[in-house]
PDB file of N, CA and C in Angstrom:
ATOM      1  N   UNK A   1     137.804 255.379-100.057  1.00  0.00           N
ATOM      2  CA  UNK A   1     137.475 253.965-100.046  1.00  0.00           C
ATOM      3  C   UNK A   1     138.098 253.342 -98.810  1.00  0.00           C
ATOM      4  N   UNK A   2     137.362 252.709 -98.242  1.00  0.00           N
ATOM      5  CA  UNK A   2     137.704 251.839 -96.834  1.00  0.00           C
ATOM      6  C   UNK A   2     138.028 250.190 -97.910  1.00  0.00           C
ATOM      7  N   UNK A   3     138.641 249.535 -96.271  1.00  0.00           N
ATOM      8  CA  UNK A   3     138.841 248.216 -96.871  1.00  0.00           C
ATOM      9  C   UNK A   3     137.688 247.395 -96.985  1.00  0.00           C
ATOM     10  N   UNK A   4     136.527 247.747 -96.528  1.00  0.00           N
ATOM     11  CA  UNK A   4     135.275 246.786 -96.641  1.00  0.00           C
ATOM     12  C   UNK A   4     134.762 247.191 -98.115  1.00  0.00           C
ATOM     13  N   UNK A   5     134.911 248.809 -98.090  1.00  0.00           N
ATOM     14  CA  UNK A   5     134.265 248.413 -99.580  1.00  0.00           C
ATOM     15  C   UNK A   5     135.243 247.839-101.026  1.00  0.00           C
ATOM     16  N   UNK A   6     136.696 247.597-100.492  1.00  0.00           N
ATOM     17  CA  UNK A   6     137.689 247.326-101.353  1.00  0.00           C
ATOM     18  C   UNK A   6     137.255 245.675-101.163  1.00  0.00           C
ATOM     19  N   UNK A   7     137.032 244.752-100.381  1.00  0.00           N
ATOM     20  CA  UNK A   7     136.418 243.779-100.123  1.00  0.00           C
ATOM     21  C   UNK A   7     135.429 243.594-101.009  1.00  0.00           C
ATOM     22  N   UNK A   8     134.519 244.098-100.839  1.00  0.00           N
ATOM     23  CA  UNK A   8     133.223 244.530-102.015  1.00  0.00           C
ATOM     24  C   UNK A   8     133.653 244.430-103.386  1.00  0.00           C
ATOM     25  N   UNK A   9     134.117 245.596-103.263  1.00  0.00           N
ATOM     26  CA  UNK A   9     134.449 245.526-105.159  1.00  0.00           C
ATOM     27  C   UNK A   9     135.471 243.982-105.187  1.00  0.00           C
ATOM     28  N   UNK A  10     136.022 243.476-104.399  1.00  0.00           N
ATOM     29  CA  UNK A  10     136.918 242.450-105.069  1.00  0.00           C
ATOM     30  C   UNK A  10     136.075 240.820-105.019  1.00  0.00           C
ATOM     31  N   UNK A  11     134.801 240.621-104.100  1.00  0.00           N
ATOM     32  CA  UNK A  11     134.016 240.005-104.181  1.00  0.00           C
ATOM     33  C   UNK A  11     133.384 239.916-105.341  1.00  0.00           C
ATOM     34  N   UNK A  12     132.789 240.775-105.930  1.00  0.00           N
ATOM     35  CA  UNK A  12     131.958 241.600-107.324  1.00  0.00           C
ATOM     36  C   UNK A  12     132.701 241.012-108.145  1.00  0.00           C
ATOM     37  N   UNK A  13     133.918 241.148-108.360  1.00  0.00           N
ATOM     38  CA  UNK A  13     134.677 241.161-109.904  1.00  0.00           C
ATOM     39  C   UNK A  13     134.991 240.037-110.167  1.00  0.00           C
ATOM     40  N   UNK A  14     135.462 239.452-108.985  1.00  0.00           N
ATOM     41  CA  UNK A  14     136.445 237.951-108.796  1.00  0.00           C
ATOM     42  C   UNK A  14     135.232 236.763-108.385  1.00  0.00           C
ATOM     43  N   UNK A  15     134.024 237.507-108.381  1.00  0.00           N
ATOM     44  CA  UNK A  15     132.855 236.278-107.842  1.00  0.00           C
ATOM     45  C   UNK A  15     132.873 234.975-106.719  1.00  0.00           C
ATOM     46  N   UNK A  16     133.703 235.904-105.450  1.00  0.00           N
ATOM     47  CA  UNK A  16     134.181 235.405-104.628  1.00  0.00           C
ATOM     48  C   UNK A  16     132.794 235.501-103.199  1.00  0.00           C
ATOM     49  N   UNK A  17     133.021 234.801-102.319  1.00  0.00           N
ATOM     50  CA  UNK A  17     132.129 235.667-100.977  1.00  0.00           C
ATOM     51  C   UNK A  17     132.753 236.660-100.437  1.00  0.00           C
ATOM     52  N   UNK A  18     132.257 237.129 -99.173  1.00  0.00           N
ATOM     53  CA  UNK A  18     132.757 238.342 -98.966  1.00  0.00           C
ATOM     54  C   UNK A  18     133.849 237.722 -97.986  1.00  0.00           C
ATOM     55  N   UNK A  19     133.755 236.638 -97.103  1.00  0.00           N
ATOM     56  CA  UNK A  19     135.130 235.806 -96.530  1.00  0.00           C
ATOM     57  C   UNK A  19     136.210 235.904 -97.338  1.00  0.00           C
ATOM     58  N   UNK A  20     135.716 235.339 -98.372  1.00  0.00           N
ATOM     59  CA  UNK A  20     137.204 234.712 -99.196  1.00  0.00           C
ATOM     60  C   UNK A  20     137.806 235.891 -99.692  1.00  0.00           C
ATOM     61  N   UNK A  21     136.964 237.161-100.485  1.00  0.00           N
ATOM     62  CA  UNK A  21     137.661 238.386-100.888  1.00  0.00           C
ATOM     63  C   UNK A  21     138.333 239.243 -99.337  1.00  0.00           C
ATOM     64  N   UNK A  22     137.703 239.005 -98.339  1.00  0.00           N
ATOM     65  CA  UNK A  22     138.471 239.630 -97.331  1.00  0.00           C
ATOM     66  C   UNK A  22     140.164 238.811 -96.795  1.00  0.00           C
ATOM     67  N   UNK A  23     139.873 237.861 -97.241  1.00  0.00           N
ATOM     68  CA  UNK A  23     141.099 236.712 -96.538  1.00  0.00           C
ATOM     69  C   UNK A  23     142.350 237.018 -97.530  1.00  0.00           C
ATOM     70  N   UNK A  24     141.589 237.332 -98.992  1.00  0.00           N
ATOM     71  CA  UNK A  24     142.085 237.772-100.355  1.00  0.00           C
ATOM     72  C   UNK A  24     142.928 239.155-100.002  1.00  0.00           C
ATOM     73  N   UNK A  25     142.387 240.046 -99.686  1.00  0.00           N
ATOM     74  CA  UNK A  25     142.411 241.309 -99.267  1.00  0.00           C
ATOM     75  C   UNK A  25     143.713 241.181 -98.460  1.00  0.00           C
ATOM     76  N   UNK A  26     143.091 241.202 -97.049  1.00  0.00           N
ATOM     77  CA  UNK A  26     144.448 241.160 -95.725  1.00  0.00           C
ATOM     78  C   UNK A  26     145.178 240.074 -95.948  1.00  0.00           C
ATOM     79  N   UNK A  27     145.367 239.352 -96.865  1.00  0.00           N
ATOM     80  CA  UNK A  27     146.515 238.073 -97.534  1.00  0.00           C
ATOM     81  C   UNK A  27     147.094 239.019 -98.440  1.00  0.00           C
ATOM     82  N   UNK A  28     146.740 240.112 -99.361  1.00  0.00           N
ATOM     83  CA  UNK A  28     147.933 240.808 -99.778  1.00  0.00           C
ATOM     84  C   UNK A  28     148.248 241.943 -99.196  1.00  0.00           C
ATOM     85  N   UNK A  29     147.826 242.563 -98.016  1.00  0.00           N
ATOM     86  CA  UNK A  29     147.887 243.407 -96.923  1.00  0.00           C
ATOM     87  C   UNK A  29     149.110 242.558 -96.256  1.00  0.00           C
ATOM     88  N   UNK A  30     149.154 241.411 -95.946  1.00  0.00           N
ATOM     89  CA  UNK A  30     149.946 241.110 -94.708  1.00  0.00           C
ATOM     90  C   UNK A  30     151.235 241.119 -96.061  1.00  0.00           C
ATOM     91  N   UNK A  31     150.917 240.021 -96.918  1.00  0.00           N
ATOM     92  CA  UNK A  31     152.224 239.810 -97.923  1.00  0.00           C
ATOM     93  C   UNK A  31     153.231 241.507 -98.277  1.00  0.00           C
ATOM     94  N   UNK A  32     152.558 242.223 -98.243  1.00  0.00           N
ATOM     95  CA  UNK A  32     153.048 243.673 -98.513  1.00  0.00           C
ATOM     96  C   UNK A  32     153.759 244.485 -97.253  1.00  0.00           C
ATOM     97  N   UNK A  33     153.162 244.642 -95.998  1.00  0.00           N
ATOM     98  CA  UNK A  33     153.683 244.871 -95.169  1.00  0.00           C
ATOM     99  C   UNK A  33     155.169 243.513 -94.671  1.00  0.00           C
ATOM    100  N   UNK A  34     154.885 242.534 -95.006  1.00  0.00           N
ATOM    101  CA  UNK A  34     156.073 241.356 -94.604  1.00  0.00           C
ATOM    102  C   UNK A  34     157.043 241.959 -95.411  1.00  0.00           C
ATOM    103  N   UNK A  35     156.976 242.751 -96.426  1.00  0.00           N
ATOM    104  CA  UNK A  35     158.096 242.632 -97.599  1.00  0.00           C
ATOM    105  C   UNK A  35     158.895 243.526 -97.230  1.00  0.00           C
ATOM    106  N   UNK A  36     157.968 244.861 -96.942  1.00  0.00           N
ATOM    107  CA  UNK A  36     158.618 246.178 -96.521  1.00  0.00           C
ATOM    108  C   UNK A  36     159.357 246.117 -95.134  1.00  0.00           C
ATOM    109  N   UNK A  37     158.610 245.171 -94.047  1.00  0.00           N
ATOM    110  CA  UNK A  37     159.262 244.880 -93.025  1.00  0.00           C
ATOM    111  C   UNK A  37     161.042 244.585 -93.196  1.00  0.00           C
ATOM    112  N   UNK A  38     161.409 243.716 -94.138  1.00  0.00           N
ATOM    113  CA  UNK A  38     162.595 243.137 -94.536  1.00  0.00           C
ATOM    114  C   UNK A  38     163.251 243.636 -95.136  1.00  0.00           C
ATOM    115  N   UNK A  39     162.667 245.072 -95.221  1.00  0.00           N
ATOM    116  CA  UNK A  39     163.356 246.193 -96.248  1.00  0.00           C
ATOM    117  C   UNK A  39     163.081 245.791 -97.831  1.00  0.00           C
ATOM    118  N   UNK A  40     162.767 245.106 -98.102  1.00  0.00           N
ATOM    119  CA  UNK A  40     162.582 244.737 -99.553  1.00  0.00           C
ATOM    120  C   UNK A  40     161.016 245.571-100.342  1.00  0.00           C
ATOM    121  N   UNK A  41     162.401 246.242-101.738  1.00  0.00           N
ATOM    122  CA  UNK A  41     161.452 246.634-102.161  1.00  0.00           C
ATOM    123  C   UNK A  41     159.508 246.076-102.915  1.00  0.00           C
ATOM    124  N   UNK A  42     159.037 246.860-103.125  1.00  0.00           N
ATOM    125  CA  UNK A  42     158.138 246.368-103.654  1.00  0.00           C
ATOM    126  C   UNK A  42     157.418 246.754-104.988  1.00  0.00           C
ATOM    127  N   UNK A  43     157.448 245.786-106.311  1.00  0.00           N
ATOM    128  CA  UNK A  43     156.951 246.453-107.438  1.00  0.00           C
ATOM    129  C   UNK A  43     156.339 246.080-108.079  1.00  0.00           C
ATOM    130  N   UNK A  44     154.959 246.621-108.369  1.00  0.00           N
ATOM    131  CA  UNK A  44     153.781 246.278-108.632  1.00  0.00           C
ATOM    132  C   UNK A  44     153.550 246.875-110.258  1.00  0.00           C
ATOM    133  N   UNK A  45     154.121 246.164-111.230  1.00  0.00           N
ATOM    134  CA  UNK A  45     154.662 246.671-112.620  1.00  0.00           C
ATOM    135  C   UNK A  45     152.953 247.422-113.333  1.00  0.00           C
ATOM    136  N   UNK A  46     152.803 248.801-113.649  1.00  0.00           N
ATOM    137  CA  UNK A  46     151.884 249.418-113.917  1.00  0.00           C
ATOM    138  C   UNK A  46     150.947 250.066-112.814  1.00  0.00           C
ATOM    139  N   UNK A  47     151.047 249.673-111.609  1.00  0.00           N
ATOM    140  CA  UNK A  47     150.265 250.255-110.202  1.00  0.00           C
ATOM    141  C   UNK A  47     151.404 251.208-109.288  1.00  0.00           C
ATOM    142  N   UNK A  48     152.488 250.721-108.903  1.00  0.00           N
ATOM    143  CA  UNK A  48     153.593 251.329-108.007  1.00  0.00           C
ATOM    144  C   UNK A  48     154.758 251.017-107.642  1.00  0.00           C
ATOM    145  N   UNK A  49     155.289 251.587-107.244  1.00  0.00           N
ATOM    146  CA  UNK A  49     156.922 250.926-106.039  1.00  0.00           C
ATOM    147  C   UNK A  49     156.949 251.366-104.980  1.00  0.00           C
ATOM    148  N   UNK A  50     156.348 250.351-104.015  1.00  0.00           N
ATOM    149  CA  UNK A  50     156.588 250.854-102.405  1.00  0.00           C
ATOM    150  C   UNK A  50     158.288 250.347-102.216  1.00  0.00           C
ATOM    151  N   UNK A  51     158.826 251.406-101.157  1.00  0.00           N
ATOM    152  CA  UNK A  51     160.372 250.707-100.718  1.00  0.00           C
ATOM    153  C   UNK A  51     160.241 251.861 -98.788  1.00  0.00           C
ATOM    154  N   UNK A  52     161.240 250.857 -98.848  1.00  0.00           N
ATOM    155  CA  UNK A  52     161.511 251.876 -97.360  1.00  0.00           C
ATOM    156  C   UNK A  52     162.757 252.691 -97.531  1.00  0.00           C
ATOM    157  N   UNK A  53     162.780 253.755 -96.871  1.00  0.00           N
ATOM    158  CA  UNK A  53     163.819 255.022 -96.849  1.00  0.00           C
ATOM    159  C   UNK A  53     163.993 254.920 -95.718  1.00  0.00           C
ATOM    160  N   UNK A  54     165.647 255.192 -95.372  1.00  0.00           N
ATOM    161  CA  UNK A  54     165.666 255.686 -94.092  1.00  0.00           C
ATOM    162  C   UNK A  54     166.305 256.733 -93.830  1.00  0.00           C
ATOM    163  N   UNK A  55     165.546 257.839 -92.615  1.00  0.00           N
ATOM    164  CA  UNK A  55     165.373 258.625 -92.186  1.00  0.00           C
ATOM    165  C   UNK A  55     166.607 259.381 -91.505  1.00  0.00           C
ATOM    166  N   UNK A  56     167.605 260.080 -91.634  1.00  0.00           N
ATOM    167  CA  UNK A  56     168.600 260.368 -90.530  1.00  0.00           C
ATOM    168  C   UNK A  56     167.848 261.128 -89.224  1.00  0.00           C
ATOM    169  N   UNK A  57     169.006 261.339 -88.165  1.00  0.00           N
ATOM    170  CA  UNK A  57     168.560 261.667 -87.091  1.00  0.00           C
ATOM    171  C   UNK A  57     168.940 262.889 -87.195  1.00  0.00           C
ATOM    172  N   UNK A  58     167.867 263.995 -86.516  1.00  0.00           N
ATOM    173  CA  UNK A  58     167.860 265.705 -87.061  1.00  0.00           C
ATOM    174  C   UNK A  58     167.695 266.461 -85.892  1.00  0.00           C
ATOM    175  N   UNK A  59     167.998 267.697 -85.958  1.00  0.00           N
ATOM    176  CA  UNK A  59     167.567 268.544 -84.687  1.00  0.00           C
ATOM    177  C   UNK A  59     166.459 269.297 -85.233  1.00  0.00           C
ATOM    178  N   UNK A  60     165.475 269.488 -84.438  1.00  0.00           N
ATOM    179  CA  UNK A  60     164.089 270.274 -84.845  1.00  0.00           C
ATOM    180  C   UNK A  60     163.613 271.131 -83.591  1.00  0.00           C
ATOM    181  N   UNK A  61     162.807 271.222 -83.790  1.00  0.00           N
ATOM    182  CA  UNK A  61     162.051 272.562 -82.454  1.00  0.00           C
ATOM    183  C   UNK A  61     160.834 272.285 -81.937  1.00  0.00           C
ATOM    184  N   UNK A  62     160.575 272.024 -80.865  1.00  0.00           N
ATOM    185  CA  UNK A  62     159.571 271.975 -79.871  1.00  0.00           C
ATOM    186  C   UNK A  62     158.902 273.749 -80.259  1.00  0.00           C
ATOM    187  N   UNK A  63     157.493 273.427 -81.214  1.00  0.00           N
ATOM    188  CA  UNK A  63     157.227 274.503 -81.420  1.00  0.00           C
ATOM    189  C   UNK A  63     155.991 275.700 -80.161  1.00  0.00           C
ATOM    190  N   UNK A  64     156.065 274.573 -79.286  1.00  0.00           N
ATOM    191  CA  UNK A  64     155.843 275.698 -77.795  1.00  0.00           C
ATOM    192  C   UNK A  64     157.034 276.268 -77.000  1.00  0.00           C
ATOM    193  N   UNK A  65     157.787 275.343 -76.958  1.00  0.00           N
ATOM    194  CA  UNK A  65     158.648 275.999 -76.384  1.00  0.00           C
ATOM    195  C   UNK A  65     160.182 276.887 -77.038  1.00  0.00           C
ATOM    196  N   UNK A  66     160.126 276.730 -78.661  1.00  0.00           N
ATOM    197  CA  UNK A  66     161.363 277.031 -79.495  1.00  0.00           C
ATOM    198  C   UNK A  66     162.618 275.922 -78.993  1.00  0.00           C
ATOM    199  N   UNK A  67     162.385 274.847 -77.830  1.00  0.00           N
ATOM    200  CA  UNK A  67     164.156 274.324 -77.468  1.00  0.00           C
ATOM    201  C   UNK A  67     164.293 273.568 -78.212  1.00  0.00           C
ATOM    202  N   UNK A  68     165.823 273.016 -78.517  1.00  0.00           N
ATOM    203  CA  UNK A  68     166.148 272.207 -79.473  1.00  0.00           C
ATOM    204  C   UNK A  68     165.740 270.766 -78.946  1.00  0.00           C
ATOM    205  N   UNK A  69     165.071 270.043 -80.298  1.00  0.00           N
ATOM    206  CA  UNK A  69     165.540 268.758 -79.724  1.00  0.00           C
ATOM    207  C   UNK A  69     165.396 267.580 -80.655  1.00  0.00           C
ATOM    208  N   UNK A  70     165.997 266.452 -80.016  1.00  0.00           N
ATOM    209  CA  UNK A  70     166.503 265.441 -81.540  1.00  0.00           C
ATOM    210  C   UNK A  70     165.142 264.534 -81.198  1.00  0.00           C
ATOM    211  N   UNK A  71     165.609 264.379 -83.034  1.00  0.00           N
ATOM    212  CA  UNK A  71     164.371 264.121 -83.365  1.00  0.00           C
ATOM    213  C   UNK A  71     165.049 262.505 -84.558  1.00  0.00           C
ATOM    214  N   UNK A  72     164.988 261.515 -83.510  1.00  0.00           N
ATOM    215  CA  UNK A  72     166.002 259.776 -84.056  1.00  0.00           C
ATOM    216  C   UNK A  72     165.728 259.738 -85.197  1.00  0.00           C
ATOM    217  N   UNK A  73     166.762 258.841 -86.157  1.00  0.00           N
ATOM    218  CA  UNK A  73     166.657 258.164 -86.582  1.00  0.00           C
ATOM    219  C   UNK A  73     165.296 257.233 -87.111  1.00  0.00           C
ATOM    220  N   UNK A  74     164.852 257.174 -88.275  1.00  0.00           N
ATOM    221  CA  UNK A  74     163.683 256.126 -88.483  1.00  0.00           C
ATOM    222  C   UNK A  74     163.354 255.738 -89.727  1.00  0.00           C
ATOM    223  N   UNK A  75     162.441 255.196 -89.999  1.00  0.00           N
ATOM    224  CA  UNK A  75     162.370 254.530 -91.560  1.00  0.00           C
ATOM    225  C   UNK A  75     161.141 254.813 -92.065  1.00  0.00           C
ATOM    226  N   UNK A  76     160.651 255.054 -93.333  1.00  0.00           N
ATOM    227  CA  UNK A  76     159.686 255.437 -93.559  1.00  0.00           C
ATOM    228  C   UNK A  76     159.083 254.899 -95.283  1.00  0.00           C
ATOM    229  N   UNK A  77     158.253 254.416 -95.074  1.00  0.00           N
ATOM    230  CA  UNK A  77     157.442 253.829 -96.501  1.00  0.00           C
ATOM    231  C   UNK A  77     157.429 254.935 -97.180  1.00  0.00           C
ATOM    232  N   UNK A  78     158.077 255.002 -98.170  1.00  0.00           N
ATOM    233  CA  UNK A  78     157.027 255.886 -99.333  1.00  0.00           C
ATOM    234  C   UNK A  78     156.828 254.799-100.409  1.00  0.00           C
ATOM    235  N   UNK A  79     156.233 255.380-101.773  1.00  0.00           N
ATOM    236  CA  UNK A  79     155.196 254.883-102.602  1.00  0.00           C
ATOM    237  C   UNK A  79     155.510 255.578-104.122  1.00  0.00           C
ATOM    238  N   UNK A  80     155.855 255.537-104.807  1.00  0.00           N
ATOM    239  CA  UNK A  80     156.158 256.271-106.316  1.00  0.00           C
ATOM    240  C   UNK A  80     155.129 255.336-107.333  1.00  0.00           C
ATOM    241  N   UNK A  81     154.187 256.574-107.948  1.00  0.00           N
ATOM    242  CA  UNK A  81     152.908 255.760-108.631  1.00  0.00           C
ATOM    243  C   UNK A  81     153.798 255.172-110.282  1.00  0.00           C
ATOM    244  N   UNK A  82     153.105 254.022-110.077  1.00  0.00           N
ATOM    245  CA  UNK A  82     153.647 253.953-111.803  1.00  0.00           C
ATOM    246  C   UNK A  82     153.077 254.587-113.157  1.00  0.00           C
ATOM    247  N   UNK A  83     153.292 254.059-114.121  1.00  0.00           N
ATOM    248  CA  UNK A  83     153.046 254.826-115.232  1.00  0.00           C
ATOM    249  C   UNK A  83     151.449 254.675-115.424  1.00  0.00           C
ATOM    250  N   UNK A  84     150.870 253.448-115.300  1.00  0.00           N
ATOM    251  CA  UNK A  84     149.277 253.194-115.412  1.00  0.00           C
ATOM    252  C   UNK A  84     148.442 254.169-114.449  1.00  0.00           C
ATOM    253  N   UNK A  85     148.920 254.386-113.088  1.00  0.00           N
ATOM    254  CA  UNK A  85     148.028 254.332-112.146  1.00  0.00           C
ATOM    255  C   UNK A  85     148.102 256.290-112.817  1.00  0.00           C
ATOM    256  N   UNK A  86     149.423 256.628-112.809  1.00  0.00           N
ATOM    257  CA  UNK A  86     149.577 258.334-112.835  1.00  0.00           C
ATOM    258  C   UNK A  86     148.852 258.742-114.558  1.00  0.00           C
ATOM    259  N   UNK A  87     148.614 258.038-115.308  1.00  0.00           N
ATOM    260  CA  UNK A  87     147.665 258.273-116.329  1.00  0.00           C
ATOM    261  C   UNK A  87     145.988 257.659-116.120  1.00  0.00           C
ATOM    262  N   UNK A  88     145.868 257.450-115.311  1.00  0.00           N
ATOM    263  CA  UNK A  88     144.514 257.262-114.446  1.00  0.00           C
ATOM    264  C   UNK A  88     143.871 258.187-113.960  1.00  0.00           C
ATOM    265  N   UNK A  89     145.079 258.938-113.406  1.00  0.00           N
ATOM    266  CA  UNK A  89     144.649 259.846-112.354  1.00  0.00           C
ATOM    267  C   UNK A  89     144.953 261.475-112.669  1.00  0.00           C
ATOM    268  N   UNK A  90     145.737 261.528-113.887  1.00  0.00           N
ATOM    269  CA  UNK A  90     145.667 262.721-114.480  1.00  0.00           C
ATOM    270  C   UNK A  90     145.021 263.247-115.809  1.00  0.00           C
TER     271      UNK A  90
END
């Protein structure tokens, strides 16, 4: 599923136009990315918990050449499904 047809279906259900379900859309796109930006978790009670992790800084391998090399520090979204979405989907 792309975001146009997530647009779609949220036009359909909510009997919106396709403006207002898109504004709908990337209005909880931006609200979600703002949250995680600030490090703050995010929990969507029966769908998920996005949070940010952060990453230590590691030595790894340049796998053409085998040399060592560091590989920084960084942060990374993950996502843990909740109880609704993982009985959905199994």
């Amino acid at each position: 599923m792309r975001k146009a047809d997530l647009v779609n279906a949220v036009a359909d259900i909510a009997d919106l136009s396709l403006r207002e379900a898109d504004d709908a859309v990337s209005s909880v796109f931006e609200h979600i990315t703002n949250a995680l930006a600030r490090g703050e978790p995010l929990n969507l009670i029966g769908f998920g918990s996005f949070n940010v992790k952060q990453r230590a800084a590691r030595q790894g391998r340049n796998p053409k050449t085998g040399d060592l090399i560091e590989i920084a520090a960084s942060k990374q979204v993950s996502f843990k499904a909740g109880k609704n979405l993982r009985e959905h989907i199994i």
